[in-house]
N, C-alpha and C. Protein backbone atom coordinates (compact mmCIF):
# COMPACT_ATOMS: atom_id res chain seq x y z
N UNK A 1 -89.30 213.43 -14.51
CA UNK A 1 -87.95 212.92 -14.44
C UNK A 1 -87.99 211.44 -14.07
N UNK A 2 -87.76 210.47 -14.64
CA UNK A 2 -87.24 208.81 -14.53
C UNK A 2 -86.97 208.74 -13.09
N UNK A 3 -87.10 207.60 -12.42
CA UNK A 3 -86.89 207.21 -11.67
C UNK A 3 -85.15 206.61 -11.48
N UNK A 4 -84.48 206.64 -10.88
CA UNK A 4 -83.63 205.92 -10.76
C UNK A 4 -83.24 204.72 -10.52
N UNK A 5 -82.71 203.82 -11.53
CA UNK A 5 -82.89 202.06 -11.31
C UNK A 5 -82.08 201.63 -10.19
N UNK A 6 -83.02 201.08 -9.07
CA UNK A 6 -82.71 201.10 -7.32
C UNK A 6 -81.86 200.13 -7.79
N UNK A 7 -82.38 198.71 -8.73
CA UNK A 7 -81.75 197.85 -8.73
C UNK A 7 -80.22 197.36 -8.60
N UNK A 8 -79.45 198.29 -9.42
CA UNK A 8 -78.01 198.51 -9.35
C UNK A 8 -77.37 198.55 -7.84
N UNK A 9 -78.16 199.06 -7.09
CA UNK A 9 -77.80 199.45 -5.62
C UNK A 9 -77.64 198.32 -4.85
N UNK A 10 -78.77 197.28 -5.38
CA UNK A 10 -79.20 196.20 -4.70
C UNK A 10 -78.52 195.22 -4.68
N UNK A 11 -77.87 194.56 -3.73
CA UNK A 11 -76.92 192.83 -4.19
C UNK A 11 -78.00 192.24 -5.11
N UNK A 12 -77.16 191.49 -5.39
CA UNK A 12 -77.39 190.71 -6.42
C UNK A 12 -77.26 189.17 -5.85
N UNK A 13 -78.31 188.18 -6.73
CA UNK A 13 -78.51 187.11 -6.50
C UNK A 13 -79.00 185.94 -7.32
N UNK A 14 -78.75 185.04 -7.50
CA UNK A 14 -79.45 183.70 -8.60
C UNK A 14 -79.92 182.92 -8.15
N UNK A 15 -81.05 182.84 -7.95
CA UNK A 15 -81.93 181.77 -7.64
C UNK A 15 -82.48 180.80 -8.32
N UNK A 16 -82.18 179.34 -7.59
CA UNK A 16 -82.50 177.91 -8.73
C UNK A 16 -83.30 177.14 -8.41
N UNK A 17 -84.18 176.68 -8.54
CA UNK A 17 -85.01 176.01 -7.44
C UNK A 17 -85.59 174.97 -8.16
N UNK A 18 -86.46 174.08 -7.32
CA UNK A 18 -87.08 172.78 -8.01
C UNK A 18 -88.12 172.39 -6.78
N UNK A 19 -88.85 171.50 -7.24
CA UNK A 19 -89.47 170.69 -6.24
C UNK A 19 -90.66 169.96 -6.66
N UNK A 20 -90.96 168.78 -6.36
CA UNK A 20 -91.42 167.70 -7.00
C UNK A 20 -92.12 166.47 -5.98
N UNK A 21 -92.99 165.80 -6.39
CA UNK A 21 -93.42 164.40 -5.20
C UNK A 21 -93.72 163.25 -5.80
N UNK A 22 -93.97 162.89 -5.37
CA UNK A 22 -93.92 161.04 -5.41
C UNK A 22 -95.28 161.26 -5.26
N UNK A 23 -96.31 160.84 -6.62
CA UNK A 23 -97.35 161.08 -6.52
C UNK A 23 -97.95 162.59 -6.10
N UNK A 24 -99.11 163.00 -6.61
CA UNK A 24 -99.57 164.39 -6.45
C UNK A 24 -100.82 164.49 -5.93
N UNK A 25 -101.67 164.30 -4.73
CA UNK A 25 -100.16 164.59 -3.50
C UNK A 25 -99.75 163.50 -3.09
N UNK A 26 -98.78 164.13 -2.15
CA UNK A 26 -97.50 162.75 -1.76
C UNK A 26 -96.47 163.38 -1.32
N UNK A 27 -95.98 162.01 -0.96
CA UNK A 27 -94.45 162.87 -0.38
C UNK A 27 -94.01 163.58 -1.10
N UNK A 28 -93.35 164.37 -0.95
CA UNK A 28 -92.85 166.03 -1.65
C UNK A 28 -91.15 166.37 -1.20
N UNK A 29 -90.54 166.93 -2.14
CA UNK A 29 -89.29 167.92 -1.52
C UNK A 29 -89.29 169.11 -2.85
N UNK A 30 -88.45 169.97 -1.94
CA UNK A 30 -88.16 171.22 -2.56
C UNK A 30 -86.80 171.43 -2.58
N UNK A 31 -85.85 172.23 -3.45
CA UNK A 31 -84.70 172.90 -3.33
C UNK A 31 -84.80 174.02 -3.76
N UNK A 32 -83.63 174.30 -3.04
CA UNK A 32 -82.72 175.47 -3.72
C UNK A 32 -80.96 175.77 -3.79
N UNK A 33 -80.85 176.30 -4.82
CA UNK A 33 -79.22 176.72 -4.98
C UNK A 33 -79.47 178.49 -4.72
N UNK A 34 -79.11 178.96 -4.14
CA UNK A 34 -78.70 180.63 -4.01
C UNK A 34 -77.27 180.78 -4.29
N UNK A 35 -77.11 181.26 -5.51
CA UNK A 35 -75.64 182.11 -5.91
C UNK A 35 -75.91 183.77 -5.88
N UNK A 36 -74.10 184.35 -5.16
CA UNK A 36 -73.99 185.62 -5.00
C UNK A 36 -72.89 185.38 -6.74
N UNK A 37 -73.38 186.10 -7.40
CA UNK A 37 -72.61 186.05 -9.12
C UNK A 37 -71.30 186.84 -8.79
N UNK A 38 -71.16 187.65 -8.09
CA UNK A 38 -69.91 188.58 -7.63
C UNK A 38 -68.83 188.18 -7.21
N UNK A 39 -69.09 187.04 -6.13
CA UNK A 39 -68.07 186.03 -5.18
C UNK A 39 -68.43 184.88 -5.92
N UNK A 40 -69.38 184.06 -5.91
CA UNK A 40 -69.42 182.65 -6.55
C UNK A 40 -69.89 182.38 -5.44
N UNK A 41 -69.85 182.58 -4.12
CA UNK A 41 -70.65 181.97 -2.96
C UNK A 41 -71.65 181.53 -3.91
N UNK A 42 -71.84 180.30 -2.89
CA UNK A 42 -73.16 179.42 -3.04
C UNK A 42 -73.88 178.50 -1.81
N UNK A 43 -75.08 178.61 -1.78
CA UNK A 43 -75.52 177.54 -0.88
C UNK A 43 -76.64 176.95 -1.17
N UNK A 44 -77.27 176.15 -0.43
CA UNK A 44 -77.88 174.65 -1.43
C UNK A 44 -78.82 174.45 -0.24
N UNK A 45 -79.63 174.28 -0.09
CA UNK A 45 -80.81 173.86 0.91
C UNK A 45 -81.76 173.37 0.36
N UNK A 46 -82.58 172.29 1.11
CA UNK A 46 -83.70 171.33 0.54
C UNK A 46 -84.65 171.05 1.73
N UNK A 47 -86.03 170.67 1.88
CA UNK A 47 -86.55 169.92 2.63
C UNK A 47 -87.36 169.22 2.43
N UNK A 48 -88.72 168.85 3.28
CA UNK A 48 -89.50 167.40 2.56
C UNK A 48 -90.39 167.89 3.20
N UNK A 49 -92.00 167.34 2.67
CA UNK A 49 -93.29 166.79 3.89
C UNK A 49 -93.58 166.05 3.49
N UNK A 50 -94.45 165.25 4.26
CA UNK A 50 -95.14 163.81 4.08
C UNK A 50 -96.38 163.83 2.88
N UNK A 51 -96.67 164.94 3.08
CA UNK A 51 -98.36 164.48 2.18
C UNK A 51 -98.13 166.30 1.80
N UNK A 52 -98.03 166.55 0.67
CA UNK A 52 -98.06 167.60 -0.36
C UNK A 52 -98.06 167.35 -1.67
N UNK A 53 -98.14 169.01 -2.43
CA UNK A 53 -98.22 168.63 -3.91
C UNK A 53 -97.13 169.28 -4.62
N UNK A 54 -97.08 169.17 -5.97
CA UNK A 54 -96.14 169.41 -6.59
C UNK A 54 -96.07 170.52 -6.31
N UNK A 55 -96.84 171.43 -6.78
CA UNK A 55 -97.41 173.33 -6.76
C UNK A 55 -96.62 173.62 -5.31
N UNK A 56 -97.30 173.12 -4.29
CA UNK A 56 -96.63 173.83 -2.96
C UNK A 56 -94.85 173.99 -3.02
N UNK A 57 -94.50 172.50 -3.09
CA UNK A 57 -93.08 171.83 -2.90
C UNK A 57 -92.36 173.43 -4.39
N UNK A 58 -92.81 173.18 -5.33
CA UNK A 58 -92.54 174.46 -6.13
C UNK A 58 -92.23 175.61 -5.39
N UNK A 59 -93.46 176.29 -4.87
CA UNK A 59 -93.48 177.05 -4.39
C UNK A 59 -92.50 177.56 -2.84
N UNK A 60 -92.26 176.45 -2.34
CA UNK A 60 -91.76 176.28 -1.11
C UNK A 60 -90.42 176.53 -1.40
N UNK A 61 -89.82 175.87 -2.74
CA UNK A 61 -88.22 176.05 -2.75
C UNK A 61 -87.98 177.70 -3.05
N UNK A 62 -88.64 178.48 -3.88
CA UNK A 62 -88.78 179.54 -4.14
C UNK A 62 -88.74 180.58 -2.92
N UNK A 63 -89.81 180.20 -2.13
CA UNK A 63 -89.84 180.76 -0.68
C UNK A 63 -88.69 181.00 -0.23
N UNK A 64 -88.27 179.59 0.42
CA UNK A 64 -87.01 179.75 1.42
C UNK A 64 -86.15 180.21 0.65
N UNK A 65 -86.05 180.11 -0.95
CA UNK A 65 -84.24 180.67 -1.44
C UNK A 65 -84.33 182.13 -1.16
N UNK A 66 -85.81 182.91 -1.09
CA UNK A 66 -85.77 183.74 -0.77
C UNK A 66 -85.34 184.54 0.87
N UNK A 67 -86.42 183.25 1.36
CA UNK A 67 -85.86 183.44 2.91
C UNK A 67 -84.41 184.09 3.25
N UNK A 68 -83.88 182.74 2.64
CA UNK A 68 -82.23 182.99 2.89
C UNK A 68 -81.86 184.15 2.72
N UNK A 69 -82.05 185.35 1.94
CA UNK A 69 -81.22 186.21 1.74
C UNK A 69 -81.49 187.13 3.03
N UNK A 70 -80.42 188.17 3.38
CA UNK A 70 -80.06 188.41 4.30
C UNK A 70 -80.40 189.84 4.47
N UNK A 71 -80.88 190.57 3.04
CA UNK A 71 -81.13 191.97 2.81
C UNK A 71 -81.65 191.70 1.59
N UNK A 72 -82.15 193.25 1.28
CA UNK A 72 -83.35 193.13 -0.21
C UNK A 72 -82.20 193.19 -1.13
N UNK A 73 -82.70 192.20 -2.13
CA UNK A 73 -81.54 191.98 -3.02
C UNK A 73 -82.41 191.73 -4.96
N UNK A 74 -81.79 192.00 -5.88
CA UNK A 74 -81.90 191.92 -7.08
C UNK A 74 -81.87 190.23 -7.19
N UNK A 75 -83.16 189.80 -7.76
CA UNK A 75 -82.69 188.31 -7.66
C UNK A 75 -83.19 187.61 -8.87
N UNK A 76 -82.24 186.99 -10.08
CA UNK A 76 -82.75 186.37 -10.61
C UNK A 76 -83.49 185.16 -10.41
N UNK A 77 -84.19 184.43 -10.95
CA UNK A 77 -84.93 183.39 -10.40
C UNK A 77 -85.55 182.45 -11.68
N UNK A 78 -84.43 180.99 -11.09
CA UNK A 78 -84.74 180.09 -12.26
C UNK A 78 -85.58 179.19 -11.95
N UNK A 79 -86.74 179.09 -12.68
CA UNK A 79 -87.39 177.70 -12.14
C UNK A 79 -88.18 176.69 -13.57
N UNK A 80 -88.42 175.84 -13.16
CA UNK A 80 -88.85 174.90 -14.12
C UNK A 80 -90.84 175.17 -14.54
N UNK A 81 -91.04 175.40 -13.16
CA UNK A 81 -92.28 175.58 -13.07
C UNK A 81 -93.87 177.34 -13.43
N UNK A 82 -93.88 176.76 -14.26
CA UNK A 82 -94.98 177.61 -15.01
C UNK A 82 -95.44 178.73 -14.01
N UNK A 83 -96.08 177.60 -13.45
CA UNK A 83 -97.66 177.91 -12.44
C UNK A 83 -96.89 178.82 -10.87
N UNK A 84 -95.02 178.85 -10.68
CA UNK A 84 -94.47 180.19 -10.17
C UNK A 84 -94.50 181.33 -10.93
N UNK A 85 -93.90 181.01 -12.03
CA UNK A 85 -93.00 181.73 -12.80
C UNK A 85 -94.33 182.95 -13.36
N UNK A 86 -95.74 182.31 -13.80
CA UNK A 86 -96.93 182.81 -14.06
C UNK A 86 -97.55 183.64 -12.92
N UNK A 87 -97.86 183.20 -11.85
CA UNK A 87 -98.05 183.79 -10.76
C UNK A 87 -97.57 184.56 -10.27
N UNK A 88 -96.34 184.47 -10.25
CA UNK A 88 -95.92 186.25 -9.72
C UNK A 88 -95.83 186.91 -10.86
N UNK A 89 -95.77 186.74 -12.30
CA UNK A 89 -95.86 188.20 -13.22
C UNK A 89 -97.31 188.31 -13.42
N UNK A 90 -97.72 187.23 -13.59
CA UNK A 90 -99.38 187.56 -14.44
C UNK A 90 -100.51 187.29 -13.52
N UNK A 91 -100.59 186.67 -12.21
CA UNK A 91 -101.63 186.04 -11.86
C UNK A 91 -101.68 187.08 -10.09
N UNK A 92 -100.71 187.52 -9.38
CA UNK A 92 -100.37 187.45 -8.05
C UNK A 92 -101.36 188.96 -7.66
N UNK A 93 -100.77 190.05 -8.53
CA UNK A 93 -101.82 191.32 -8.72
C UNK A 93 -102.92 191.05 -8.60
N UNK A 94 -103.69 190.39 -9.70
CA UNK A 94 -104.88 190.32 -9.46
C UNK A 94 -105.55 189.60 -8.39
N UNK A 95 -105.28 189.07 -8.45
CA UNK A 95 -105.60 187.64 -7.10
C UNK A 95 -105.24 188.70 -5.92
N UNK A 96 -104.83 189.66 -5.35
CA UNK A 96 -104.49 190.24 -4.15
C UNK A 96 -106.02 191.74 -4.40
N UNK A 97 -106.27 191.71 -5.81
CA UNK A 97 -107.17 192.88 -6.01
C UNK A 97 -108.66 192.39 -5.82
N UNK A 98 -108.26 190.82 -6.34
CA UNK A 98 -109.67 189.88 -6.38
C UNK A 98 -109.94 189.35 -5.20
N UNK A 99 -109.55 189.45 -3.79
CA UNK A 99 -109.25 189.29 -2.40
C UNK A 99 -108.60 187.32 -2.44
N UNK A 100 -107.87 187.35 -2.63
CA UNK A 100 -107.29 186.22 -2.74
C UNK A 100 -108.37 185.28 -3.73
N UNK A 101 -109.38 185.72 -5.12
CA UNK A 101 -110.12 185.04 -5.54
C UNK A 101 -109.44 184.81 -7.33
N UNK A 102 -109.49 183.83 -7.85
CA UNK A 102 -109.17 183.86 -9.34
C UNK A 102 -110.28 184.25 -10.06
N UNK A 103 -109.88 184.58 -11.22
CA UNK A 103 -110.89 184.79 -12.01
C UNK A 103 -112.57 184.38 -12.44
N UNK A 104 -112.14 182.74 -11.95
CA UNK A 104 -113.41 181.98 -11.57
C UNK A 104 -114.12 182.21 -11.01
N UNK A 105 -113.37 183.23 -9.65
CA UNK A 105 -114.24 183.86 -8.38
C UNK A 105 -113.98 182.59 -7.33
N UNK A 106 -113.08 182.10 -7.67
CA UNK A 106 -112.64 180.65 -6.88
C UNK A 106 -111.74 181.08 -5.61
N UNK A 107 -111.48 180.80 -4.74
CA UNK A 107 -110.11 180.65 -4.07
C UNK A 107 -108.60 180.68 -4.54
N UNK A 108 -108.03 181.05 -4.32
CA UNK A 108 -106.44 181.02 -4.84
C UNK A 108 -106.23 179.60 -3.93
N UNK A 109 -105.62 178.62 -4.78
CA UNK A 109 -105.24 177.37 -4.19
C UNK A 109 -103.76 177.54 -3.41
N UNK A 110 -102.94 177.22 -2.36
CA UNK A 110 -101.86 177.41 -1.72
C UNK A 110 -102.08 179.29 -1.17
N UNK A 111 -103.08 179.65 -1.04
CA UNK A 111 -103.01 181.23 -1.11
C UNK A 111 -102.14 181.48 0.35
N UNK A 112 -101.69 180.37 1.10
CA UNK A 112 -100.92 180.82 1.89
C UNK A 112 -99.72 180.61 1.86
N UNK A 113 -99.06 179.69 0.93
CA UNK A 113 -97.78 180.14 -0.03
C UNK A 113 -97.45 181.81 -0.74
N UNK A 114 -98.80 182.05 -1.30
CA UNK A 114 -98.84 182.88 -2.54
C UNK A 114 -98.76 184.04 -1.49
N UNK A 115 -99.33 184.22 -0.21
CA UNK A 115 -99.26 185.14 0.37
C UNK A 115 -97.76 185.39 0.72
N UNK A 116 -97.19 184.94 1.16
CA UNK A 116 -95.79 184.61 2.16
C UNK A 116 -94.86 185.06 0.71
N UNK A 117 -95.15 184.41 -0.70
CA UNK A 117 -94.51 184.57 -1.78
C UNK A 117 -94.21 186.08 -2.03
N UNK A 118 -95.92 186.95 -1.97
CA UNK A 118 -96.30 188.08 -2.08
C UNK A 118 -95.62 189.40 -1.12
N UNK A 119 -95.09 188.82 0.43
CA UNK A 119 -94.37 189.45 1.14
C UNK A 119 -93.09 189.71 0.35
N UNK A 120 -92.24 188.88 0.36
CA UNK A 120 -90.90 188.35 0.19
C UNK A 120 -90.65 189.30 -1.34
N UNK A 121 -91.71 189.26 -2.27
CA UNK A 121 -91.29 190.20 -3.72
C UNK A 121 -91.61 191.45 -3.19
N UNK A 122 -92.49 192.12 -2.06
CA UNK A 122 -91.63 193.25 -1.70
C UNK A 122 -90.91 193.60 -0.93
N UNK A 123 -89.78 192.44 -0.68
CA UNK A 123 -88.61 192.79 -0.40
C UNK A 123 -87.33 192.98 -1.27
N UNK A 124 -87.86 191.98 -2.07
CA UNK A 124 -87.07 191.33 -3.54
C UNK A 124 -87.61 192.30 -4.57
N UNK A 125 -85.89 192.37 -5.45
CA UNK A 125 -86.54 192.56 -6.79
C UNK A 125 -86.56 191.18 -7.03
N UNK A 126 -87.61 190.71 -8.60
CA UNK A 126 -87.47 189.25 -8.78
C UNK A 126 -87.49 189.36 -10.29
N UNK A 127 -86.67 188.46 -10.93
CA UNK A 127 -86.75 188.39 -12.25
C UNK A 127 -86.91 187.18 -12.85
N UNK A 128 -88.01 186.67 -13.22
CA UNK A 128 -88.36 185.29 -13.61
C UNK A 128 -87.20 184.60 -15.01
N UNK A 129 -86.58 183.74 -14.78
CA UNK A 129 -85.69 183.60 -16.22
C UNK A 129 -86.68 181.92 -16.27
N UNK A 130 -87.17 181.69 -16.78
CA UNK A 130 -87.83 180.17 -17.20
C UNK A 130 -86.67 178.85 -17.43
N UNK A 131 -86.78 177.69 -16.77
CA UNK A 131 -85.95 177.01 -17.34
C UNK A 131 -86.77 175.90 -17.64
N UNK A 132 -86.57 175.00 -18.89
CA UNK A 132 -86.89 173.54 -19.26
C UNK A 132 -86.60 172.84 -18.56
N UNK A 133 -87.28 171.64 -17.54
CA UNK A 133 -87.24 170.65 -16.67
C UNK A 133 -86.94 169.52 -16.93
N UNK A 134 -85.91 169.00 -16.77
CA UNK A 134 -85.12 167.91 -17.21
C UNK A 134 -84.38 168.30 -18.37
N UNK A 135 -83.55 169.24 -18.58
CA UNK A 135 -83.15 169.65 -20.04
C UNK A 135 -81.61 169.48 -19.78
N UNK A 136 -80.91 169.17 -19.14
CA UNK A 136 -79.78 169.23 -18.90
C UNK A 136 -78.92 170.24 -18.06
N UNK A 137 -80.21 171.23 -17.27
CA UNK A 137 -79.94 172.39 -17.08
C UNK A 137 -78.85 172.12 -15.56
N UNK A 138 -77.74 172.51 -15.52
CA UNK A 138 -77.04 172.18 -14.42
C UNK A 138 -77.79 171.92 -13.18
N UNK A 139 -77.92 173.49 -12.42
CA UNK A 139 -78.80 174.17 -11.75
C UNK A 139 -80.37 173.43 -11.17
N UNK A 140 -80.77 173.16 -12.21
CA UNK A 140 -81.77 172.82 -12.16
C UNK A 140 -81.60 171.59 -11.93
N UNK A 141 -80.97 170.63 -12.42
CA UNK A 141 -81.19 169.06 -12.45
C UNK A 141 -80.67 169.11 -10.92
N UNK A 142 -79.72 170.06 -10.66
CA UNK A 142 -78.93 169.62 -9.16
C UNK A 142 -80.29 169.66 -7.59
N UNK A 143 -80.99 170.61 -8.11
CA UNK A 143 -82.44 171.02 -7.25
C UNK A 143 -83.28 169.69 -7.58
N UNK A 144 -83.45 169.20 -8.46
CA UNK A 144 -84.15 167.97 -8.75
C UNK A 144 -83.54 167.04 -7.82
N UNK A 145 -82.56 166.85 -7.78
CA UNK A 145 -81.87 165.30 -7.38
C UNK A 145 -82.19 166.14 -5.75
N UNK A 146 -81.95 166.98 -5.36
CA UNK A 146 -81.91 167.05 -3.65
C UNK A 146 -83.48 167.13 -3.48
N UNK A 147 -84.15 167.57 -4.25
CA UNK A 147 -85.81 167.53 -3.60
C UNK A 147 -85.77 166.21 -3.50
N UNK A 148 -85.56 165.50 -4.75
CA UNK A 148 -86.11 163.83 -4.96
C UNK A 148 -85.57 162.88 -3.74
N UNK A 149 -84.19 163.47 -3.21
CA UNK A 149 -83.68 162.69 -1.83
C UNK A 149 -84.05 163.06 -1.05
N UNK A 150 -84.87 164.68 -0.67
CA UNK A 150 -85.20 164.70 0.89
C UNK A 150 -86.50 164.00 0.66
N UNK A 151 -87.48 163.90 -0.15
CA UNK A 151 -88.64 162.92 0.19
C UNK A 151 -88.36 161.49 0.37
N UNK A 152 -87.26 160.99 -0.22
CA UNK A 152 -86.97 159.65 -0.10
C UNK A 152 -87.48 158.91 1.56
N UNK A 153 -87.01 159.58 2.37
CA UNK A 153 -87.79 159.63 3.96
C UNK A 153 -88.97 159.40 4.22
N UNK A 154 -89.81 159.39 3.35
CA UNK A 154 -91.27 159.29 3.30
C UNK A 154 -91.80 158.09 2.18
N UNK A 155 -91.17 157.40 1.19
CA UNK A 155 -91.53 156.21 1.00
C UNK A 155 -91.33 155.50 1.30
């Protein structure tokens, strides 16, 4: 007998994120937009470090939009960046089977992002939707402009 799709049960959520640096590495920021699609609530959070890379600052906005939520929730999830969007469908399994090693037999680079990432999707459902970076994408360009101002602090 099928399982029953939990998802329906689950709030619902849209996640937008970005994050980018000034030089790689370098100063860095991350965002996020979290929309509830039901109400239209929305909220917008960003932050910075001094000396990071693109990959983390990626990774970081992703994190906290997750952070934010308040209970396990159905969450779409838009991002610009590959090397998320790849990692949690195709890369995150193995790398947790390979003891945090890639295929190379290398280290997982940020594996303490990827770990913290790895918590948070089983709390989350997550549904990767891909977006083009710099494409006009509302959402997205709006996560661009707040990463790009919280590093501003650091040049």
């Amino acid at each position: 007998m099928p399982e029953p799709d939990q998802s329906a049960a689950l709030a619902q959520a849209r996640l937008f994120t970005d994050g980018g640096c000034s030089g790689n590495p370098g100063p860095g920021g991350w965002a996020f937009i979290l929309r509830h699609p039901p109400t239209g609530k929305e909220i917008e959070q960003f932050g910075a470090e001094q000396d990071t890379t693109n990959n983390r600052m990626e990774l970081m906005a992703v994190i906290r939009g997750l952070e934010a939520l308040k209970q396990p929730t159905a969450v779409e999830m838009f991002t610009d960046s590959v090397y998320v969007g790849r990692g949690l469908i195709d890369w995150l399994a193995r790398w947790k089977k390979n003891g945090w090693r890639t295929a190379a037999k290398k280290p997982v680079k940020n594996v303490d992002l990827w770990r913290r990432l790895d918590e948070l999707s089983g709390i989350h459902r997550i549904k990767y939707t891909p977006v083009i970076g710099h494409s006009g994408h509302p959402e997205n360009e709006r996560c661009d402009e707040l990463a790009v101002a919280a590093y501003q602090k650091f040049l």
